[in-house]
C-alpha atoms as a PDB file:
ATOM      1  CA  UNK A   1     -12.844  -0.144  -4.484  1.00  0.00           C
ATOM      2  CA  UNK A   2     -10.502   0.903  -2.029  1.00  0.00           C
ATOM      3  CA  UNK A   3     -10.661   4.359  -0.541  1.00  0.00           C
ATOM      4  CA  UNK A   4      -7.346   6.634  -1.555  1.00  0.00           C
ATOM      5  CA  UNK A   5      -5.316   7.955   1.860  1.00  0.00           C
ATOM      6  CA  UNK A   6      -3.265  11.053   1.435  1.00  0.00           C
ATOM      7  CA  UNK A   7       0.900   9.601   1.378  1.00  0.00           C
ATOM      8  CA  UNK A   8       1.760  10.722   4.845  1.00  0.00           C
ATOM      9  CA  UNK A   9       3.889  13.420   4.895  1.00  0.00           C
ATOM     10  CA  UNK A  10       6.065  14.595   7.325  1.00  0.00           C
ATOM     11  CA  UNK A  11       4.128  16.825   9.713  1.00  0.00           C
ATOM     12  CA  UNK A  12       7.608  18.449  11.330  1.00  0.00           C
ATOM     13  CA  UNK A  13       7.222  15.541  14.024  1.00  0.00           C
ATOM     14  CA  UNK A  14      10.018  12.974  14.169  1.00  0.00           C
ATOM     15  CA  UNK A  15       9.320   9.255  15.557  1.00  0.00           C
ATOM     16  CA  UNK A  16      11.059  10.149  18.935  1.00  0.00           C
ATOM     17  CA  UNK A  17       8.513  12.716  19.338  1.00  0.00           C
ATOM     18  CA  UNK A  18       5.460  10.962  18.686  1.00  0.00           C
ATOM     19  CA  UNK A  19       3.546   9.613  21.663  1.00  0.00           C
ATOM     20  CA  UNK A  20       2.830   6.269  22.070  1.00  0.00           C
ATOM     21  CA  UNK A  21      -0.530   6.314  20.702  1.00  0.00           C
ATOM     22  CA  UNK A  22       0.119   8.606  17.468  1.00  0.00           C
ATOM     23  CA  UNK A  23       2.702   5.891  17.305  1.00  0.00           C
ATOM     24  CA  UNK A  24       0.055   3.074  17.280  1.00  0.00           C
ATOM     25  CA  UNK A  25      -1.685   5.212  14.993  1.00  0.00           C
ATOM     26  CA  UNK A  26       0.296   6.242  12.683  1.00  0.00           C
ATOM     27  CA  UNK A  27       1.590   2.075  12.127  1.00  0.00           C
ATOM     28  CA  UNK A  28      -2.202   1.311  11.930  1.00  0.00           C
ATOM     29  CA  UNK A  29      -2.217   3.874   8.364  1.00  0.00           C
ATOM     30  CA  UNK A  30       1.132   2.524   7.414  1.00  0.00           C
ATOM     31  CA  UNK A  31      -0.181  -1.095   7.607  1.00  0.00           C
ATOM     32  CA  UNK A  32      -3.748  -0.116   5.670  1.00  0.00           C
ATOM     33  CA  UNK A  33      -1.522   1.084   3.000  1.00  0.00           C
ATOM     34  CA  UNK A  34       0.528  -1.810   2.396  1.00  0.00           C
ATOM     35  CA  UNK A  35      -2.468  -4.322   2.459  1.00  0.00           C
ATOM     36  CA  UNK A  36      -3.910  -1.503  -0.332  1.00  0.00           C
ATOM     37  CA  UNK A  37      -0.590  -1.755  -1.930  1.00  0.00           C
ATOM     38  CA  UNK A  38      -0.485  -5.887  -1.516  1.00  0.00           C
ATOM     39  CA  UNK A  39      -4.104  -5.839  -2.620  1.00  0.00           C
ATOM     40  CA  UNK A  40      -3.197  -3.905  -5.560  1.00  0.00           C
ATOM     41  CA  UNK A  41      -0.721  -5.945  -6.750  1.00  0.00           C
ATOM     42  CA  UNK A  42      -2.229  -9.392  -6.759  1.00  0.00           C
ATOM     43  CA  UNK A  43      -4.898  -7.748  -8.960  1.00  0.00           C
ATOM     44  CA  UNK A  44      -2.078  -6.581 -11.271  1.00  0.00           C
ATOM     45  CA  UNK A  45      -0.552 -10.087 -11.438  1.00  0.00           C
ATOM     46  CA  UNK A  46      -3.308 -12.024 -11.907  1.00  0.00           C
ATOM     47  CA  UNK A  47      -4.611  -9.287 -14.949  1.00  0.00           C
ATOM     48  CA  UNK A  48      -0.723  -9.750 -16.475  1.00  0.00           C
ATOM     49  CA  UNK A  49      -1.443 -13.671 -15.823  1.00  0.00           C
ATOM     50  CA  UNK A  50      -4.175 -13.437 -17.831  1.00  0.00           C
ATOM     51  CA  UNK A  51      -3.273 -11.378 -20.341  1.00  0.00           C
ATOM     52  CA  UNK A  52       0.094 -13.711 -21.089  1.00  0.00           C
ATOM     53  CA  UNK A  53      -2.365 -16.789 -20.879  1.00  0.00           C
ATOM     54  CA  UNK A  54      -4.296 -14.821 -23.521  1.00  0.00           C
ATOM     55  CA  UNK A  55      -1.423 -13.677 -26.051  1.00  0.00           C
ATOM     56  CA  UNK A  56       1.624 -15.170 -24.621  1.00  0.00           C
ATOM     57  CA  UNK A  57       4.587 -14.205 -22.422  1.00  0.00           C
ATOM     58  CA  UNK A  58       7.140 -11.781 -23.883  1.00  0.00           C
ATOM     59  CA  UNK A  59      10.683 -12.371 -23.086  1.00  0.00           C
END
């Protein structure tokens, strides 16, 4: 489904001495992530929904 990025890592570079397009960049892979992550976890939800629909919520 969705195409597994490495983590980033640190590559000895700190924000300060990123240019302003590695900047851009690097929040355009940090963004992709989270909507992977966000993605990710509706699915879970809704397959827990179901499931407690199915068999019942535990407490």
């Amino acid at each position: 489904m969705f195409e597994e990025e490495p983590i980033l890592t640190n590559r000895g570079q700190t924000l300060d001495q990123m240019s302003i397009d590695e900047l851009h960049s690097r929040i355009s892979v940090l963004r992709g992530q989270i909507e992977a992550c966000e993605a990710e976890l509706k699915r879970k939800e809704a397959q827990k929904s179901a499931a407690d629909a199915l068999f019942g919520e535990k407490s």
